[in-house]
Protein backbone atom coordinates (compact mmCIF):
# COMPACT_ATOMS: atom_id res chain seq x y z
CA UNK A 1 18.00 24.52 -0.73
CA UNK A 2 15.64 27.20 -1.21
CA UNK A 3 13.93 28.56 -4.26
CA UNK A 4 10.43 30.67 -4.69
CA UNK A 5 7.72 31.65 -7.22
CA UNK A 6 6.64 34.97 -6.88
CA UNK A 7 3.19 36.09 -9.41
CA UNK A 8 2.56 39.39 -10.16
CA UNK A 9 0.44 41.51 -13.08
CA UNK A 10 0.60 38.06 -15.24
CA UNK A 11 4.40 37.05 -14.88
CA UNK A 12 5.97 34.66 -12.54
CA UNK A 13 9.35 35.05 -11.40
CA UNK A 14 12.17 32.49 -9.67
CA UNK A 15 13.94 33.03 -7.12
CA UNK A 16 16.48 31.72 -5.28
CA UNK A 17 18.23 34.24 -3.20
CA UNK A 18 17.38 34.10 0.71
CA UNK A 19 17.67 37.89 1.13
CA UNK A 20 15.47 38.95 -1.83
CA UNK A 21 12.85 36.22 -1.33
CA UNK A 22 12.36 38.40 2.30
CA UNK A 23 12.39 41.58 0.82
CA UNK A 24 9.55 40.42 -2.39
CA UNK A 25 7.17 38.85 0.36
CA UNK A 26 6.68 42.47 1.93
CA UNK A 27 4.27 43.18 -1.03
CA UNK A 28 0.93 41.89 -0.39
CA UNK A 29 0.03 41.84 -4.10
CA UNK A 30 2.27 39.16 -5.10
CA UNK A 31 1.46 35.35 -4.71
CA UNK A 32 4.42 33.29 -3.81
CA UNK A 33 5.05 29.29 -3.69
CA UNK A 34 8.39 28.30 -1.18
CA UNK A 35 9.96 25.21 -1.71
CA UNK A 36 12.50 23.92 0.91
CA UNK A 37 14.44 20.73 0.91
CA UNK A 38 16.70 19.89 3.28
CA UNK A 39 16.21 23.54 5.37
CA UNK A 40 20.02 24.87 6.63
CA UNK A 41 19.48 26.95 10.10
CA UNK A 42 19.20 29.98 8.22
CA UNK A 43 16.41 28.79 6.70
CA UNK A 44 14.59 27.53 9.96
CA UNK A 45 15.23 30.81 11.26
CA UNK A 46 13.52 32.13 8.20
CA UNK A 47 10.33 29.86 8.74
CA UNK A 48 10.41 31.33 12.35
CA UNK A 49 10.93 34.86 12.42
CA UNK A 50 9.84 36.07 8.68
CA UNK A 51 6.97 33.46 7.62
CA UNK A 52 6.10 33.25 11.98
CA UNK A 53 5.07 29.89 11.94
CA UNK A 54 4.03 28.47 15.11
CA UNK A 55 6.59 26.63 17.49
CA UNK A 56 4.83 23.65 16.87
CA UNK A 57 4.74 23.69 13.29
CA UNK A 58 8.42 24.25 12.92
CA UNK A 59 8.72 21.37 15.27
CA UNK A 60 6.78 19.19 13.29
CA UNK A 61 8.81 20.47 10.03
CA UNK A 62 12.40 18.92 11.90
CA UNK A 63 10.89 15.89 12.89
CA UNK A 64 9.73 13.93 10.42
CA UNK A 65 7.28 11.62 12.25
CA UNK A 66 4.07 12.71 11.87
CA UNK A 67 0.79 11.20 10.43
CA UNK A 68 -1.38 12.59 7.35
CA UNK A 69 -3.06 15.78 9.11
CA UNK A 70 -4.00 19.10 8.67
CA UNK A 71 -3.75 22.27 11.74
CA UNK A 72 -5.34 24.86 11.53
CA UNK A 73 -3.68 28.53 13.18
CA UNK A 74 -4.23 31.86 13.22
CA UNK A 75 -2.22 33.04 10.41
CA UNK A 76 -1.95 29.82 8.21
CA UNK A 77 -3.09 26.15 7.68
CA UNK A 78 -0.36 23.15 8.25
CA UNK A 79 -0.49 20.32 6.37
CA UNK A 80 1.21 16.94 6.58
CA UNK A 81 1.29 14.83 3.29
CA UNK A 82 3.29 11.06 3.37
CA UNK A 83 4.96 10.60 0.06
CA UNK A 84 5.65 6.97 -1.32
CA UNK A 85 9.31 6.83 -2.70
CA UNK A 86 9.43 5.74 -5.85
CA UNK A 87 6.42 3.75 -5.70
CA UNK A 88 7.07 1.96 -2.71
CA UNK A 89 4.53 1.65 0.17
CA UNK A 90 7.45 0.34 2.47
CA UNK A 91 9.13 3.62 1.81
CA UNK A 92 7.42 7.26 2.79
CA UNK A 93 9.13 11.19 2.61
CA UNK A 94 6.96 13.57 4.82
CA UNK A 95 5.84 16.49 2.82
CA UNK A 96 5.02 19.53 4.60
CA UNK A 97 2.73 22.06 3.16
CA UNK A 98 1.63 26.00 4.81
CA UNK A 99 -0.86 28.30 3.62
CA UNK A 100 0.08 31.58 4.28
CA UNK A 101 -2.06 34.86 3.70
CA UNK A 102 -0.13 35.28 0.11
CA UNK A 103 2.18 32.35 -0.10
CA UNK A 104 2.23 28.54 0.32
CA UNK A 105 5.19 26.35 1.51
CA UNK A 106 6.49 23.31 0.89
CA UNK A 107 8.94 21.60 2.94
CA UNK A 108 10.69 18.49 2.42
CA UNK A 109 13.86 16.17 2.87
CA UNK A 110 13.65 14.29 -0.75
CA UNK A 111 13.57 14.99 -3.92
CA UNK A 112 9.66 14.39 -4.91
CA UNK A 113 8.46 13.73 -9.00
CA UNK A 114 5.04 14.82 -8.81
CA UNK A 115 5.90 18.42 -6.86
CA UNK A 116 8.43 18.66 -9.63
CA UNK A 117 5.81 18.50 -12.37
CA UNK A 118 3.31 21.40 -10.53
CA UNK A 119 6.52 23.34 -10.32
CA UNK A 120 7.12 23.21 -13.55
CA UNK A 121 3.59 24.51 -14.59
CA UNK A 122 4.06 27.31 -12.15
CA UNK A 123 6.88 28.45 -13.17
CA UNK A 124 5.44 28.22 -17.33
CA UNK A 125 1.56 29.38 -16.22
CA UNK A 126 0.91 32.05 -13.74
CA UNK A 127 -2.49 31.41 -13.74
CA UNK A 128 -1.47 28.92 -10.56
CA UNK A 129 -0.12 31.40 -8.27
CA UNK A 130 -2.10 34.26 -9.87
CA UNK A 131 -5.71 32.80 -8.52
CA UNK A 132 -4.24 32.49 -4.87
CA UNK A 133 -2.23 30.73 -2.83
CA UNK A 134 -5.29 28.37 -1.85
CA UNK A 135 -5.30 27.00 -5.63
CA UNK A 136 -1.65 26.46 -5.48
CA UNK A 137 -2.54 24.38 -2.32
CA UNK A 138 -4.44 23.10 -4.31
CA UNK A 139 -2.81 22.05 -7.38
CA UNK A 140 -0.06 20.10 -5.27
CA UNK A 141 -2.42 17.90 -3.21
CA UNK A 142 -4.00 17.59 -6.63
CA UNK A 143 -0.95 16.64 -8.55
CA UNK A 144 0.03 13.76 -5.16
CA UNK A 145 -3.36 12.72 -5.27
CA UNK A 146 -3.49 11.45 -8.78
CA UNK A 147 0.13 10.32 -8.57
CA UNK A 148 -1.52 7.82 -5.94
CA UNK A 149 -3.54 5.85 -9.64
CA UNK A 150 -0.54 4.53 -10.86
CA UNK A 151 0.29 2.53 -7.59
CA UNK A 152 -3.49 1.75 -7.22
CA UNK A 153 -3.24 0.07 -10.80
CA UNK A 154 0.00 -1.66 -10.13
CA UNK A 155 -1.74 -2.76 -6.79
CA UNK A 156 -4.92 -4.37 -8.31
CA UNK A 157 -2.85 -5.57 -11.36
CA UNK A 158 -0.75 -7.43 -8.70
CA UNK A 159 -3.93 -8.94 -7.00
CA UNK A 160 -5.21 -9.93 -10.60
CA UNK A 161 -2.30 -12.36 -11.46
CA UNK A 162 -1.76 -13.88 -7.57
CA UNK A 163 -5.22 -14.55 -7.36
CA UNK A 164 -4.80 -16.71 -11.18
CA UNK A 165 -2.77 -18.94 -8.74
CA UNK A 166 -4.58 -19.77 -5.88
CA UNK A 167 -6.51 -22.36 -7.41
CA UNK A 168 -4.02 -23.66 -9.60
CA UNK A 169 -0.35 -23.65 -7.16
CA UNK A 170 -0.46 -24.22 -3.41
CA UNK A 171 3.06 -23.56 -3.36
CA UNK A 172 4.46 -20.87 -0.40
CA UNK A 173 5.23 -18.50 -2.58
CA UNK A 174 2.02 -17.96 -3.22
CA UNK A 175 0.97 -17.13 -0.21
CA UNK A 176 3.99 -15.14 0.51
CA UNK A 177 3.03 -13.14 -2.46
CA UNK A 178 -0.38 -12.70 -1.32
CA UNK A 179 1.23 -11.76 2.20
CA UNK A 180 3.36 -9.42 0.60
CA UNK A 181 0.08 -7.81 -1.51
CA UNK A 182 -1.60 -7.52 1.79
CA UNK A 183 1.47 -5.53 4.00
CA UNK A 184 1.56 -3.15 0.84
CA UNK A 185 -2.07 -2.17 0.92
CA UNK A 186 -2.04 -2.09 4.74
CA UNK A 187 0.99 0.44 3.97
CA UNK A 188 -0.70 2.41 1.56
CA UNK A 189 -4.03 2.85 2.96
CA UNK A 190 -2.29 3.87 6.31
CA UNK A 191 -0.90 7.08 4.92
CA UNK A 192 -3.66 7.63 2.50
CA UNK A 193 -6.81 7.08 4.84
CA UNK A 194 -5.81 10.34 6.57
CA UNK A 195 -6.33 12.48 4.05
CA UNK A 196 -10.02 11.87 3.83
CA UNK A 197 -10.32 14.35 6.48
CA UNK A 198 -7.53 17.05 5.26
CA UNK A 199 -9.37 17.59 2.29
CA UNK A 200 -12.58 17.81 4.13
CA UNK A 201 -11.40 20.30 6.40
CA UNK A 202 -9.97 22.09 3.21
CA UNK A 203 -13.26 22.03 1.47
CA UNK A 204 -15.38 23.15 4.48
CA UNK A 205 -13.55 26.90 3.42
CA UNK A 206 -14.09 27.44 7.59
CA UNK A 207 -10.71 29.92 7.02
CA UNK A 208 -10.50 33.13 5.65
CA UNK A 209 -7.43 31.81 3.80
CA UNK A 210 -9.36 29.71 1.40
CA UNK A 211 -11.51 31.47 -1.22
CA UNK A 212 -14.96 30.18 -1.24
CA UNK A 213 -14.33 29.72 -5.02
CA UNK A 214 -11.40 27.75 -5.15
CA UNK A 215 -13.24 25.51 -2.02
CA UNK A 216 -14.86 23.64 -5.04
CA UNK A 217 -11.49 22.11 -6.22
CA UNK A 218 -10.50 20.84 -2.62
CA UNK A 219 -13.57 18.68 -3.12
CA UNK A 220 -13.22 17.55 -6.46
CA UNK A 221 -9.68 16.18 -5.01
CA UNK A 222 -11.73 14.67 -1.46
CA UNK A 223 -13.72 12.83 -4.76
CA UNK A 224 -10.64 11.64 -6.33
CA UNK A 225 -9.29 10.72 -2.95
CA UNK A 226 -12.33 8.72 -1.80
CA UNK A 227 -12.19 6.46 -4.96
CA UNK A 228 -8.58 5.43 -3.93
CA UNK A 229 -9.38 4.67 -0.63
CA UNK A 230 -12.63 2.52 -1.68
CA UNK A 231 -9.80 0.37 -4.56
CA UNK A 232 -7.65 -0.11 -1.14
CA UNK A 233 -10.91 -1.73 0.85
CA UNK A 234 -11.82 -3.46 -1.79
CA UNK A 235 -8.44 -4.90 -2.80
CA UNK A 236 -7.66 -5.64 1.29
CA UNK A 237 -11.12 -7.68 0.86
CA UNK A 238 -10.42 -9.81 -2.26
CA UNK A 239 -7.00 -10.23 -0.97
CA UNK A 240 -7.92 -11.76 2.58
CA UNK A 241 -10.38 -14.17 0.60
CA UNK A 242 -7.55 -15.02 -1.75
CA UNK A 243 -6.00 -15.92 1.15
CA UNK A 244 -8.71 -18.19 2.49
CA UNK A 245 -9.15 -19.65 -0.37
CA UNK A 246 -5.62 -20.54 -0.84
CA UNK A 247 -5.92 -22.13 2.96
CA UNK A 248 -8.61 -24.26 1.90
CA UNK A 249 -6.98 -25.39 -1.16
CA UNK A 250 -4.21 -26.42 0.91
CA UNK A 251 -6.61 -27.84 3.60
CA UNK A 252 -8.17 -29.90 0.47
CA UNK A 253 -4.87 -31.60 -0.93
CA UNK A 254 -3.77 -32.53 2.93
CA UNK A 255 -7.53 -34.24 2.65
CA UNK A 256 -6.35 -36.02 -0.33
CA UNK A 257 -2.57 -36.59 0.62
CA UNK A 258 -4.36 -37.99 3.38
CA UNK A 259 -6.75 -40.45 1.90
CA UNK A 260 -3.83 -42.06 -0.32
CA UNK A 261 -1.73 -42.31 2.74
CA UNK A 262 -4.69 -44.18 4.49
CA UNK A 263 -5.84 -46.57 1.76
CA UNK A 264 -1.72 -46.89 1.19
CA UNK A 265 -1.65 -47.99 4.61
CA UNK A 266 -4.69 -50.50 4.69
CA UNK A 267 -3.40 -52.44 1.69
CA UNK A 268 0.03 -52.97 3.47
CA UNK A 269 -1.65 -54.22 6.58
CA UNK A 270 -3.99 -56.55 5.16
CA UNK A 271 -0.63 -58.63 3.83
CA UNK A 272 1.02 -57.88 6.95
CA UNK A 273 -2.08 -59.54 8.46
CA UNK A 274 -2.10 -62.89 6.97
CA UNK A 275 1.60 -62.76 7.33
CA UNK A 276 1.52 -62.82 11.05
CA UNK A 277 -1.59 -65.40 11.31
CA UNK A 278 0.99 -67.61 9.07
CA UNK A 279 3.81 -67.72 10.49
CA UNK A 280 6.21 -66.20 8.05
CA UNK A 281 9.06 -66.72 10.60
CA UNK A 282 9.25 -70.36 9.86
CA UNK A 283 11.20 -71.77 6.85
CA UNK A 284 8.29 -74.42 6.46
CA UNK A 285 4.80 -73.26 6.92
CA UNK A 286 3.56 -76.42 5.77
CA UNK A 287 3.10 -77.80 8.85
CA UNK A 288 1.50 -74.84 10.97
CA UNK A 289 -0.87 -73.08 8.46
CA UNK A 290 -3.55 -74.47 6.00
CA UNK A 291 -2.38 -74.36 2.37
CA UNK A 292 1.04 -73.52 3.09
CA UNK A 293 2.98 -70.43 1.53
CA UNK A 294 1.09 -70.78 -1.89
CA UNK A 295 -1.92 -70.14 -0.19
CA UNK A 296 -0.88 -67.13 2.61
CA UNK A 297 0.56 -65.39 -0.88
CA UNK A 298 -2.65 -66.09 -2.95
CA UNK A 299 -4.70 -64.15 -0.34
CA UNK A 300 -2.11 -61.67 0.27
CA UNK A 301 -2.43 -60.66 -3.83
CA UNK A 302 -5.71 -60.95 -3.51
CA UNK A 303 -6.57 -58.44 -0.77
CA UNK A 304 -4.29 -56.35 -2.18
CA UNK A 305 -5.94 -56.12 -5.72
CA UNK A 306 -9.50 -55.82 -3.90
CA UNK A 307 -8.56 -52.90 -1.58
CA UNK A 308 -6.59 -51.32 -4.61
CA UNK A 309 -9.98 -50.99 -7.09
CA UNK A 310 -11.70 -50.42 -3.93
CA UNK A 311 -9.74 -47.43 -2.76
CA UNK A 312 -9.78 -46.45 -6.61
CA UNK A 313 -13.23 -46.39 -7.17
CA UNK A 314 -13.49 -44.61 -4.06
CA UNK A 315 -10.90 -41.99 -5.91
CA UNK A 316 -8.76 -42.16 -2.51
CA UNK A 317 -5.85 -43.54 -4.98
């Protein structure tokens, strides 16, 4: 599906027809913003022969593998954006941007929220389009970029209330939780670390498609961008010592399992002691122990209550 923005003298016009959109990007004067999702051959061809985009970009465009990265060319700028799906880090839409000499382009398989929203103001505000296709680059990298907070939030809100429990429950799911935390931010910072250096390639303004003016605003999102990455670190570092400090809670109630099992185990074989020294396989120990049974049990209560407020005192019980 295909569908264009095309500014000119203070208005912005849709449109939507394949034939018209070539014939309206033959004037120079107008600023245009191409959004693709799910391109149909016609539209590849489209890409190829009336935009020109390099071989390899259209190759990138069809498969949908690539990392967070910008290419410079010639006659436009590629750029590779991974898109969380409805706030999940497990699941990621490629978003494929081109700055043109007059236009941008996005490309896309999925339905994305936040490119919804910029087209929306577009399509209301020609100032967008009207101050060049770089600032409409801009905009969009903008609007993903602070559609990135909310799952930062949700992220450290997450870490907040797992790392309540550590101290307090040593159960697994715990530390399945905290394992779970940890993939996600792994996730997350692997297709937002990237970026750092798209935007700072953007805001060097090293090509003449990039007005020196609007250069600014690439770096004012590199700003934006940086603080997210520094909440990842810094949540992938309190998680990991949640972790250890989950393991050493764990390691400390083994210590004190442990110690009852052990002072457990030395009351039973103090009794089982004096049992086998008297002879508690006769029916009559009269005759082959001193003091007899009466005795033999005497000792056994009594070792038993002296390792008991032993082991007590020695908070092992």
């Amino acid at each position: 599906m295909l569908r264009a923005l095309a500014a000119h003298n203070g208005t912005v016009e849709e449109i939507t027809d394949l034939e018209k959109l070539q014939a309206e990007l033959k004037d120079a004067h107008k600023r245009f913003w191409i959004d693709i999702e799910k391109p149909t051959t016609e539209e590849y061809g489209f890409l190829d022969k009336t935009l020109g985009l390099h071989s390899l970009v259209l190759e990138d465009i069809t498969h949908e593998r690539q990392r967070p990265k910008v290419e410079p060319y010639d006659e436009h700028i590629y750029v590779v954006l991974k898109v969380f799906e409805n706030g999940r880090t497990s699941q990621v839409s490629q978003l494929n941007l081109v700055l043109g000499p007059h236009y941008v382009l996005s490309v896309r398989s999925k339905p994305m929220p936040f490119l919804e929203e910029v087209w929306e103001r577009a399509k209301k505000n020609n100032g967008m389009l009207s101050r060049g296709a770089d600032f409409a680059l801009y905009s969009i990298l903008d609007a993903f970029v602070d559609s990135l907070f909310p799952l930062v939030t949700e992220l450290d809100a997450e870490l907040d209330a797992v790392s309540e429990k550590v101290f307090k429950d040593s159960s697994p799911e715990v530390m399945n939780r905290l394992f779970t935390l940890k993939r996600r931010l792994f996730n997350t910072r692997k297709a937002v670390a990237p970026l750092r250096d798209v935007l700072t390639t953007l805001s060097r303004h090293d090509s003449t498609l990039i007005n020196k003016k609007n250069a600014v605003y690439f770096r004012d999102v590199y700003d934006h961008m940086i603080r997210i990455i520094e909440s990842l670190d810094n949540d992938r570092e309190a998680t990991s010592s949640a972790m250890e400090g989950y393991l050493t809670g764990v390691s400390n109630n083994l210590n004190q399992v442990m110690k009852k099992l052990t002072a457990i185990t030395a009351i039973i074989m103090v009794p089982s002691l004096i049992a086998g020294i008297y002879g508690m396989n006769f029916g009559n120990i009269t005759d082959y122990a001193f003091g007899g049974a009466s005795v033999a049990f005497l000792m056994m209560a009594a070792a038993v209550l002296a390792l008991g407020i032993y082991f007590k005192r020695r908070q092992w019980l």
